[in-house]
C-alpha atoms as a PDB file:
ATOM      1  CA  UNK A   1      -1.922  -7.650 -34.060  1.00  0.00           C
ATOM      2  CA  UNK A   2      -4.038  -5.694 -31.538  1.00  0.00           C
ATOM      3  CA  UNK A   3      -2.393  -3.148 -28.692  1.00  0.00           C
ATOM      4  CA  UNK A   4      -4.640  -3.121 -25.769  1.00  0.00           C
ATOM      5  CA  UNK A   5      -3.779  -2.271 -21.931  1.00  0.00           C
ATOM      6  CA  UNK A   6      -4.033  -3.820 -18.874  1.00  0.00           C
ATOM      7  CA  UNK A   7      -4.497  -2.905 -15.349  1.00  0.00           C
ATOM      8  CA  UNK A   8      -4.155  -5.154 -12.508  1.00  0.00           C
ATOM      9  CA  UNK A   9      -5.237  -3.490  -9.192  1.00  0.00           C
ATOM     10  CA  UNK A  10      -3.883  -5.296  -6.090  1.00  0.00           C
ATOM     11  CA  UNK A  11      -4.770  -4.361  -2.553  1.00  0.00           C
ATOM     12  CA  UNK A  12      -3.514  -4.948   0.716  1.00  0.00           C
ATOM     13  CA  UNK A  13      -6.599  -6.342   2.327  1.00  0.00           C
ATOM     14  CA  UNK A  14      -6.884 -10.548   2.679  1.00  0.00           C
ATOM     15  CA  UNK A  15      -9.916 -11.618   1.199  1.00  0.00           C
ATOM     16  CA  UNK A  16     -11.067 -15.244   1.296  1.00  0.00           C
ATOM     17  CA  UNK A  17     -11.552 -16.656  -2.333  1.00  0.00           C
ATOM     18  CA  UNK A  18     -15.272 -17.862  -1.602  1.00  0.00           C
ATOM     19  CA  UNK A  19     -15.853 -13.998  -1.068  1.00  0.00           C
ATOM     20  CA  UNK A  20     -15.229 -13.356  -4.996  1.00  0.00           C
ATOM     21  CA  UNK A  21     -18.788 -12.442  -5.333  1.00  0.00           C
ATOM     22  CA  UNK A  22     -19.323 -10.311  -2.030  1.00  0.00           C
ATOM     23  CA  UNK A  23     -16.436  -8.359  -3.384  1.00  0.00           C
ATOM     24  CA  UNK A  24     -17.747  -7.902  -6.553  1.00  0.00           C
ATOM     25  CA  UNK A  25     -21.012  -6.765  -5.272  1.00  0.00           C
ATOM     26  CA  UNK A  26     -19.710  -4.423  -3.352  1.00  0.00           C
ATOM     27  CA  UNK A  27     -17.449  -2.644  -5.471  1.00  0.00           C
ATOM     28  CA  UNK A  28     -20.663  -2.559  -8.233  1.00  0.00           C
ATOM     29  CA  UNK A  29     -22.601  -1.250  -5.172  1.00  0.00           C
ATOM     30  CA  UNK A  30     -19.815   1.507  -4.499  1.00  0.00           C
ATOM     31  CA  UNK A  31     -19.370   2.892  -8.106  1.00  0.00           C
ATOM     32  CA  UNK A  32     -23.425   2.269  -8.680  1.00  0.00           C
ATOM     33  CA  UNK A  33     -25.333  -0.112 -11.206  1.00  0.00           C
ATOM     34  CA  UNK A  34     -25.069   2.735 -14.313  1.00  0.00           C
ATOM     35  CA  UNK A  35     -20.843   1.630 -14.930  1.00  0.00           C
ATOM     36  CA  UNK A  36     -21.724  -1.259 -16.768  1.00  0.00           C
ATOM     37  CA  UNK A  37     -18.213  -2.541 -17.671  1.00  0.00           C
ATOM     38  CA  UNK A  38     -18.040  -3.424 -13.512  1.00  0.00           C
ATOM     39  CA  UNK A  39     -20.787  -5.721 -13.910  1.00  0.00           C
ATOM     40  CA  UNK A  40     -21.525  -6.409 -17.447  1.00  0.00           C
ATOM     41  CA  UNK A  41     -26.073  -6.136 -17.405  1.00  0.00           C
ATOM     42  CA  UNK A  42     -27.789  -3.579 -18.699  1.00  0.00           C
ATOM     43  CA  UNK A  43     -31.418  -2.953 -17.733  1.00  0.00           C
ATOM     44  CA  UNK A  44     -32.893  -5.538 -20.142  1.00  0.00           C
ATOM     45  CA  UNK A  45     -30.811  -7.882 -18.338  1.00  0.00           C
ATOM     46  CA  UNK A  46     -26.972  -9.557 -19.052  1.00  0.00           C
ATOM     47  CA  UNK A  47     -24.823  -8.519 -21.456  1.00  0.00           C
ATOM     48  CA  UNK A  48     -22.745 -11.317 -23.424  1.00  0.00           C
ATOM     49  CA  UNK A  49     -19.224  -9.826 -23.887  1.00  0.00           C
ATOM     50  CA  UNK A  50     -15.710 -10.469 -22.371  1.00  0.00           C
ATOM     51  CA  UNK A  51     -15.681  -8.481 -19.042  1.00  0.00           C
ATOM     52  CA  UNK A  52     -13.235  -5.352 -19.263  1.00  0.00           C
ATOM     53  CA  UNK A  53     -12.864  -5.109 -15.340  1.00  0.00           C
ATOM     54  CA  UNK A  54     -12.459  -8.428 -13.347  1.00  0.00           C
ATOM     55  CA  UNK A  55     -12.154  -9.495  -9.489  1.00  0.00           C
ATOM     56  CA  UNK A  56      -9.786 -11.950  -8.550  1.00  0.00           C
ATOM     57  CA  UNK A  57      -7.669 -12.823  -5.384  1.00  0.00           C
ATOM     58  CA  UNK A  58      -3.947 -12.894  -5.762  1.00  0.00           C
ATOM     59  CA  UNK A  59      -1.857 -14.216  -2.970  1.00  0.00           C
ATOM     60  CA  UNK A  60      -5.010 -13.969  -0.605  1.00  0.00           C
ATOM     61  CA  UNK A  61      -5.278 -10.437  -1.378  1.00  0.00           C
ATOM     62  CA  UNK A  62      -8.671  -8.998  -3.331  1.00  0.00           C
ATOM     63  CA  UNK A  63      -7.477  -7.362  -7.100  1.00  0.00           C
ATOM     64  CA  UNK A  64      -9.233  -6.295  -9.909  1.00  0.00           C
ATOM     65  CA  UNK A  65      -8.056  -7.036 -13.249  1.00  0.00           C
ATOM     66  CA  UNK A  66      -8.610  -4.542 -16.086  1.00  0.00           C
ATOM     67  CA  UNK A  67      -8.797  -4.256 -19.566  1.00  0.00           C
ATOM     68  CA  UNK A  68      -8.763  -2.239 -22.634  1.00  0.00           C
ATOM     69  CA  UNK A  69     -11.797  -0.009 -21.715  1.00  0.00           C
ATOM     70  CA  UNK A  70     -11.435  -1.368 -18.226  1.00  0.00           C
ATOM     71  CA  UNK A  71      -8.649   0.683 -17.561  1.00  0.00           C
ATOM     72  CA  UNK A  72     -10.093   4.123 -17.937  1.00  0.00           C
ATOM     73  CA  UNK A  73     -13.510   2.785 -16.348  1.00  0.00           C
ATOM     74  CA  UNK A  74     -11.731   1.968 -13.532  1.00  0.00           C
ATOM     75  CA  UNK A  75     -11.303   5.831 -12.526  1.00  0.00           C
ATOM     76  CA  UNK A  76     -15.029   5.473 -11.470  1.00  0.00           C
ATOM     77  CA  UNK A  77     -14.053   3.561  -8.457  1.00  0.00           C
ATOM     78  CA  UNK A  78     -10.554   5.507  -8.151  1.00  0.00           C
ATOM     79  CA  UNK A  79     -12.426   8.847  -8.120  1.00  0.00           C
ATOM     80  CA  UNK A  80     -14.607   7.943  -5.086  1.00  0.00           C
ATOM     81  CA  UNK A  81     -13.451   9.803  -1.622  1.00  0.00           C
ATOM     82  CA  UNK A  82     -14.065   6.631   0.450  1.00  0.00           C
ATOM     83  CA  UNK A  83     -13.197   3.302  -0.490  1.00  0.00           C
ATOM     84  CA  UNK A  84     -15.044   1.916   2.323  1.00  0.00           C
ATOM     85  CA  UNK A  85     -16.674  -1.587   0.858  1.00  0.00           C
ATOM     86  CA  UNK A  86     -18.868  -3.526   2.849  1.00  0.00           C
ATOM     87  CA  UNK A  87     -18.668  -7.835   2.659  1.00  0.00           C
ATOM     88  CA  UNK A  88     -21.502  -9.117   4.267  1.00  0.00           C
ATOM     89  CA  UNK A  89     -20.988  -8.091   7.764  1.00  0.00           C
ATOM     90  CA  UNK A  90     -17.595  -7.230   7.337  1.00  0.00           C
ATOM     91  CA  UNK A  91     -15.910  -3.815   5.937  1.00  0.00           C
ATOM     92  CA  UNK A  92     -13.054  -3.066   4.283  1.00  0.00           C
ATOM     93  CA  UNK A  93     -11.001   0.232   3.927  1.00  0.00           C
ATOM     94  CA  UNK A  94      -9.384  -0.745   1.274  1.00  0.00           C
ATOM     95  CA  UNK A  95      -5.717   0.096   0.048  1.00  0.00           C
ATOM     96  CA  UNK A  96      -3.763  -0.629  -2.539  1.00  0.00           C
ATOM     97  CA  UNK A  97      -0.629  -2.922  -2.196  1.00  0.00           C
ATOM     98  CA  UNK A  98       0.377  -2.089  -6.473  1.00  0.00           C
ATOM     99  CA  UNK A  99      -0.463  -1.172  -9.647  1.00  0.00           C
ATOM    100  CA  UNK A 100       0.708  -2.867 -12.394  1.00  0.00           C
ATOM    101  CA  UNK A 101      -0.200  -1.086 -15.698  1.00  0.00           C
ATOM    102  CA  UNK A 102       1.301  -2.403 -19.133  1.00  0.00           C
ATOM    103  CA  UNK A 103       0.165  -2.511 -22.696  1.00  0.00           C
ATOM    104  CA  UNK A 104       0.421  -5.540 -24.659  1.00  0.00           C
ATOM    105  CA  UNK A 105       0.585  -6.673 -28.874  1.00  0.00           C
ATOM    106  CA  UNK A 106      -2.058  -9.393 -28.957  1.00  0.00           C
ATOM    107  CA  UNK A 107      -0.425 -11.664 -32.014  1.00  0.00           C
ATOM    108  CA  UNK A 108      -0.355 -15.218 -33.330  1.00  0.00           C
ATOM    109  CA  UNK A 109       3.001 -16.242 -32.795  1.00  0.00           C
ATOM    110  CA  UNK A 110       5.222 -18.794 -34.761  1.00  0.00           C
ATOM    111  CA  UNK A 111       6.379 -20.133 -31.021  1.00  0.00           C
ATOM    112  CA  UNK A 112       4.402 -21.535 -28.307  1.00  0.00           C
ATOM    113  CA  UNK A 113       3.986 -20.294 -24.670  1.00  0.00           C
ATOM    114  CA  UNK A 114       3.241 -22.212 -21.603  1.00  0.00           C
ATOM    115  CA  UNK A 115       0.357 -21.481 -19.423  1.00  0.00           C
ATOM    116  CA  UNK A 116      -1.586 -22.707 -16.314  1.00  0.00           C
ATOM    117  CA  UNK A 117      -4.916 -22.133 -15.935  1.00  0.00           C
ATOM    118  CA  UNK A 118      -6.744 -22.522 -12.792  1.00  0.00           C
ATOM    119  CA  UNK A 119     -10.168 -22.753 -11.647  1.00  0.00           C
ATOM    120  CA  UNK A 120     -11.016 -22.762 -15.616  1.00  0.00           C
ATOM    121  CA  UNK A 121     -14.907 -23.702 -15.880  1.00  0.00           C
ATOM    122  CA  UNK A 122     -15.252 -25.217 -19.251  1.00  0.00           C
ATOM    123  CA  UNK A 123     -18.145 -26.851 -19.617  1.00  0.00           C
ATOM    124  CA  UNK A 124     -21.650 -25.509 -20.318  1.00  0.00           C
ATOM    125  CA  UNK A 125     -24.686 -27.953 -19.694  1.00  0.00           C
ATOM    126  CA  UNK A 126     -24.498 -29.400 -23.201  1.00  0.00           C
ATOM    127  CA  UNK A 127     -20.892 -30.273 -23.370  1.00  0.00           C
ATOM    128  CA  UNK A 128     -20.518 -31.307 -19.881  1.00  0.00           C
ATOM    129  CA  UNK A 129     -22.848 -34.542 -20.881  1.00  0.00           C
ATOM    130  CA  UNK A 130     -20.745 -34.932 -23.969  1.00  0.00           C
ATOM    131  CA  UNK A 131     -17.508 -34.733 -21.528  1.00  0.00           C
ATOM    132  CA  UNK A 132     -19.153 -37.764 -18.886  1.00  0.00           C
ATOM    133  CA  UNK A 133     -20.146 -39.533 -21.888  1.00  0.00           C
ATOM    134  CA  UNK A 134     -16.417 -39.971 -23.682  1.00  0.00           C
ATOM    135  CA  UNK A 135     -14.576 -43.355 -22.556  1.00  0.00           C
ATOM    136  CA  UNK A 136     -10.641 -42.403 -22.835  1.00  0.00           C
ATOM    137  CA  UNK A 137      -8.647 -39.366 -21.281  1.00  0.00           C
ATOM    138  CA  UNK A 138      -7.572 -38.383 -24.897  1.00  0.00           C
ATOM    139  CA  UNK A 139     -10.623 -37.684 -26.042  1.00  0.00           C
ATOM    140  CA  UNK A 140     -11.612 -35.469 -23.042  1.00  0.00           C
ATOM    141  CA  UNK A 141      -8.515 -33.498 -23.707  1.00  0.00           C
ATOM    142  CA  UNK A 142      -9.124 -32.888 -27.127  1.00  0.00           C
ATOM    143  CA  UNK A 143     -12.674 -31.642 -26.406  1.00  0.00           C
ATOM    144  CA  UNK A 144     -10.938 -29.345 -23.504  1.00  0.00           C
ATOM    145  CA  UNK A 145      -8.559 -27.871 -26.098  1.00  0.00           C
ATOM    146  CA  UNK A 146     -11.445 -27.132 -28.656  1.00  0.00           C
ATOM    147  CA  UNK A 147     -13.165 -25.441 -25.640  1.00  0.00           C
ATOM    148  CA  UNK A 148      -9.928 -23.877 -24.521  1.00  0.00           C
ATOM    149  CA  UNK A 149      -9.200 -22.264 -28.263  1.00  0.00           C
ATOM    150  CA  UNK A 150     -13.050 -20.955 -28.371  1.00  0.00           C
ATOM    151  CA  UNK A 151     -12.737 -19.225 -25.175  1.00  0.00           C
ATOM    152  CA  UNK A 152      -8.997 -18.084 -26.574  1.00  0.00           C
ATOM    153  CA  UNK A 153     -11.235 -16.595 -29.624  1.00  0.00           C
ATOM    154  CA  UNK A 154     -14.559 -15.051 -27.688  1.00  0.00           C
ATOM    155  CA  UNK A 155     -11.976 -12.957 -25.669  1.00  0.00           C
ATOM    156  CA  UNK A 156      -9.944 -12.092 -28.563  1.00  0.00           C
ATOM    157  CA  UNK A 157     -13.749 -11.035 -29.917  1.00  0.00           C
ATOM    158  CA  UNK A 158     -14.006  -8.916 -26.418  1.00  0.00           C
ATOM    159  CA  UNK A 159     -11.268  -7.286 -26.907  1.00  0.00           C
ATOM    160  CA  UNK A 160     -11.968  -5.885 -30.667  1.00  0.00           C
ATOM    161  CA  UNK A 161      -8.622  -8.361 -31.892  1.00  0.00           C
ATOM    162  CA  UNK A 162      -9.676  -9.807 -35.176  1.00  0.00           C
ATOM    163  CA  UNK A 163      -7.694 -13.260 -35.513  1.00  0.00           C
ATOM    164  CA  UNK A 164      -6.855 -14.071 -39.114  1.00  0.00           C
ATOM    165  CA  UNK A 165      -4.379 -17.125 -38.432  1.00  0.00           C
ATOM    166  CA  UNK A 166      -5.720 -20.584 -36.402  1.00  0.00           C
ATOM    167  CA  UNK A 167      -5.409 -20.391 -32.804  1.00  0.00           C
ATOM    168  CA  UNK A 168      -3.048 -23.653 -31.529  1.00  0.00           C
ATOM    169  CA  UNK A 169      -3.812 -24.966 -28.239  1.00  0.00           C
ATOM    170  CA  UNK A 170      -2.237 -28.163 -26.804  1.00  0.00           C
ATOM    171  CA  UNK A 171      -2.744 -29.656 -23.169  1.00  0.00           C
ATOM    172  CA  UNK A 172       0.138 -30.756 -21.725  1.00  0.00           C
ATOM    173  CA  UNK A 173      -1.609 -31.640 -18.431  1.00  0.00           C
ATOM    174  CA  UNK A 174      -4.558 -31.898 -16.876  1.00  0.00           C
ATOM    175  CA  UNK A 175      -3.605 -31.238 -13.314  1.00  0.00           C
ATOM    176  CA  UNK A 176      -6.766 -31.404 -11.068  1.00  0.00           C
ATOM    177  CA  UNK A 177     -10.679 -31.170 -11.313  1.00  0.00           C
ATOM    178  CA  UNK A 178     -13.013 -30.219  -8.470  1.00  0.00           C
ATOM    179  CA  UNK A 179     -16.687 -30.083  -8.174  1.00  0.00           C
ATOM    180  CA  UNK A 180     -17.804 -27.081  -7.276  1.00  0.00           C
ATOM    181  CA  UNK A 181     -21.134 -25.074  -6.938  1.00  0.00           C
ATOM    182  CA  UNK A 182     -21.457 -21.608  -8.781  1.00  0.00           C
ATOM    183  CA  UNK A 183     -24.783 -19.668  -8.313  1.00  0.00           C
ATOM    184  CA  UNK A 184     -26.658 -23.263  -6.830  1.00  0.00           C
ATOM    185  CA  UNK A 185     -25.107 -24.994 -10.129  1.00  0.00           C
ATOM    186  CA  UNK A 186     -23.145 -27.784  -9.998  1.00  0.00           C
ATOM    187  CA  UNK A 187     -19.816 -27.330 -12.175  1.00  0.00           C
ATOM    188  CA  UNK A 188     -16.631 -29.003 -12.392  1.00  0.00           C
ATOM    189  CA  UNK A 189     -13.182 -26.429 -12.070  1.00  0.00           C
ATOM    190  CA  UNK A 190     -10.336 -27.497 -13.746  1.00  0.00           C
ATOM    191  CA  UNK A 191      -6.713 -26.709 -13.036  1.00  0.00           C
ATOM    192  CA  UNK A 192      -4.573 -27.070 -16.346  1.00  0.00           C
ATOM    193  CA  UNK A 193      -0.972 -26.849 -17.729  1.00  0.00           C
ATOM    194  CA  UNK A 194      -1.412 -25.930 -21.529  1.00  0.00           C
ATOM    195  CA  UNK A 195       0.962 -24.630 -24.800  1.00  0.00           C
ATOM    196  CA  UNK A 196      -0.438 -21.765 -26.839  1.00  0.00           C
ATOM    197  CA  UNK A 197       0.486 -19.847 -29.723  1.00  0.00           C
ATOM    198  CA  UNK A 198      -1.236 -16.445 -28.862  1.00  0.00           C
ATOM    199  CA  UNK A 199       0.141 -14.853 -26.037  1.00  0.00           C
ATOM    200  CA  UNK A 200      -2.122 -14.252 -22.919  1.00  0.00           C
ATOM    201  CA  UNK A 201      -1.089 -11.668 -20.062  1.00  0.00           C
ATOM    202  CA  UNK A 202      -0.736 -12.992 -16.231  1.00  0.00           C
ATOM    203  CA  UNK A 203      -3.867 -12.735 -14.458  1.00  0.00           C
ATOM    204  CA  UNK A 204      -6.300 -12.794 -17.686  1.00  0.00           C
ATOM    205  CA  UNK A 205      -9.597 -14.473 -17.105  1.00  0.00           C
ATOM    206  CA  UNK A 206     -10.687 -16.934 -19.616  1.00  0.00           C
ATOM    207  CA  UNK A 207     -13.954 -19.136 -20.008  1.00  0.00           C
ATOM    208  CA  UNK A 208     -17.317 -18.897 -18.023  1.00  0.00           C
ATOM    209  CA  UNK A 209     -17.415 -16.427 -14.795  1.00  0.00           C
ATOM    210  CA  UNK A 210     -13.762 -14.860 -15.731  1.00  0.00           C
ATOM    211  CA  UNK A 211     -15.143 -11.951 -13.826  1.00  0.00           C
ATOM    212  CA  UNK A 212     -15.675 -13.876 -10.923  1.00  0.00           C
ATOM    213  CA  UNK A 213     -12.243 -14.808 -10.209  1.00  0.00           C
ATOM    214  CA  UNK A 214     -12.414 -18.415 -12.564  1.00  0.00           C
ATOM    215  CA  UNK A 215     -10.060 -19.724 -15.099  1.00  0.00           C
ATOM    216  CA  UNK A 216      -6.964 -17.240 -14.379  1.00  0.00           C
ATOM    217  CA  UNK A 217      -4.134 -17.768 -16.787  1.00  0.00           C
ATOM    218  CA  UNK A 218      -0.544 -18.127 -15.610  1.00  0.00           C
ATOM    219  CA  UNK A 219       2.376 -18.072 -17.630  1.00  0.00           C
ATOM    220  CA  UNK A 220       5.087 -20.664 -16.274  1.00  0.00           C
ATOM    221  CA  UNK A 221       7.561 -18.534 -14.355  1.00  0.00           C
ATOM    222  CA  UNK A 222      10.868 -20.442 -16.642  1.00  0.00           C
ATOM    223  CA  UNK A 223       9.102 -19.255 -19.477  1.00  0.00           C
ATOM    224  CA  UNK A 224       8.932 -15.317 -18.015  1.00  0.00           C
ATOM    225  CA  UNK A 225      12.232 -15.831 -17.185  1.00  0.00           C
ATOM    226  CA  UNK A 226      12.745 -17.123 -20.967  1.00  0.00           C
ATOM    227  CA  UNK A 227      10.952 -14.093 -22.340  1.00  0.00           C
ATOM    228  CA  UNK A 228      12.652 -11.456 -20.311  1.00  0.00           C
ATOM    229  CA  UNK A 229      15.913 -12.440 -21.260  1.00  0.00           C
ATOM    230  CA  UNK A 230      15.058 -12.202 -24.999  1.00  0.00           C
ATOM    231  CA  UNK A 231      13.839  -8.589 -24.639  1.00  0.00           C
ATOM    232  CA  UNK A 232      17.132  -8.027 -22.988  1.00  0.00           C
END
């Protein structure tokens, strides 16, 4: 089991979702290049670990997601006197709408939850040719769920939670795929309902770009309702 916080940051200024990256910039441009864990590079160039703070847009509104040592490196940006951003020829006084701060026991867990993922990029150059190249539906699944439970284990990784019992991951459906084009790269986005055994926090990023706003996990709201009224 692993205790680790989270922050979500959510503010009352519409941004568009293909602005993701503008917004990103210019929050890393506002708090300056030396807070890594806003951008994740270093001077010798990227650095490969799950990113602590990460921008997102909730009900058309521009958030930040933090976590673990997210949360306190967020006070770089809170600290500032103006928080003035610019987004390509557009600025943005930004305000906060809420602040939803919680701390959660990362476990393996004898029941499942239910999740939807959207935007999720799975596939990598190499597997996406293995993807086109399978014939049925089932076997694309079953390579999505390996994918699924790796990306389920490099953020455990991130997050300093050492998993000592197999991570279960079952697609119940796979709701929608669209091409998209990330950085001049072709990739295809996924939208997915899926059953896990590890429990995963609204608004958690999971596979490639999860700082950019991709592959946001949902948990179903009858299953919040479900969990509430255990803790009851």
């Amino acid at each position: 089991m692993k205790k680790i916080r989270t922050l979500l940051v959510v503010f009352e200024n519409e941004v568009s979702s293909n602005l993701i990256s503008a917004f990103r910039g210019a929050i890393i441009s506002k708090v300056g290049f030396g807070n890594q864990a806003f951008h994740n590079h270093s001077e010798n160039g990227f650095l490969y670990k799950y990113p602590e703070i990460q921008y997102k847009i909730i009900s058309k509104k521009a958030a930040l997601y933090c976590i673990g040592n997210g949360v306190d490196e967020i006070h770089n940006f809170f600290g500032l006197r103006s928080w003035e951003v610019q987004l390509h020829d557009k600025k943005l006084d930004l305000k906060i709408d809420r602040l939803d701060l919680n701390t959660f026991n990362f476990n393996i867990w004898d029941k499942y939850f239910q999740y939807h993922i959207r935007d999720w990029l799975a596939l990598n150059e190499k597997n996406y040719k293995t993807y086109h190249q399978l014939s049925s539906l089932k076997e694309k699944i079953s390579l999505l769920e390996k994918l699924l439970v790796g990306n389920i284990l490099s953020f455990a990784k991130g997050i300093g939670w050492h998993i000592d019992k197999p991570v279960k991951v079952e697609i119940r459906q796979l709701k929608g795929q669209k091409m998209i084009r990330y950085k001049g790269v072709p990739l295809i986005a996924f939208d997915v309902d899926f059953s896990s055994n590890v429990f995963l926090p609204n608004y958690l990023g999971l596979g490639k770009s999860a700082s950019h706003g991709f592959g946001v996990v949902r948990m179903e709201r009858k299953k919040i309702n479900e969990e509430k009224n255990d803790n009851d």
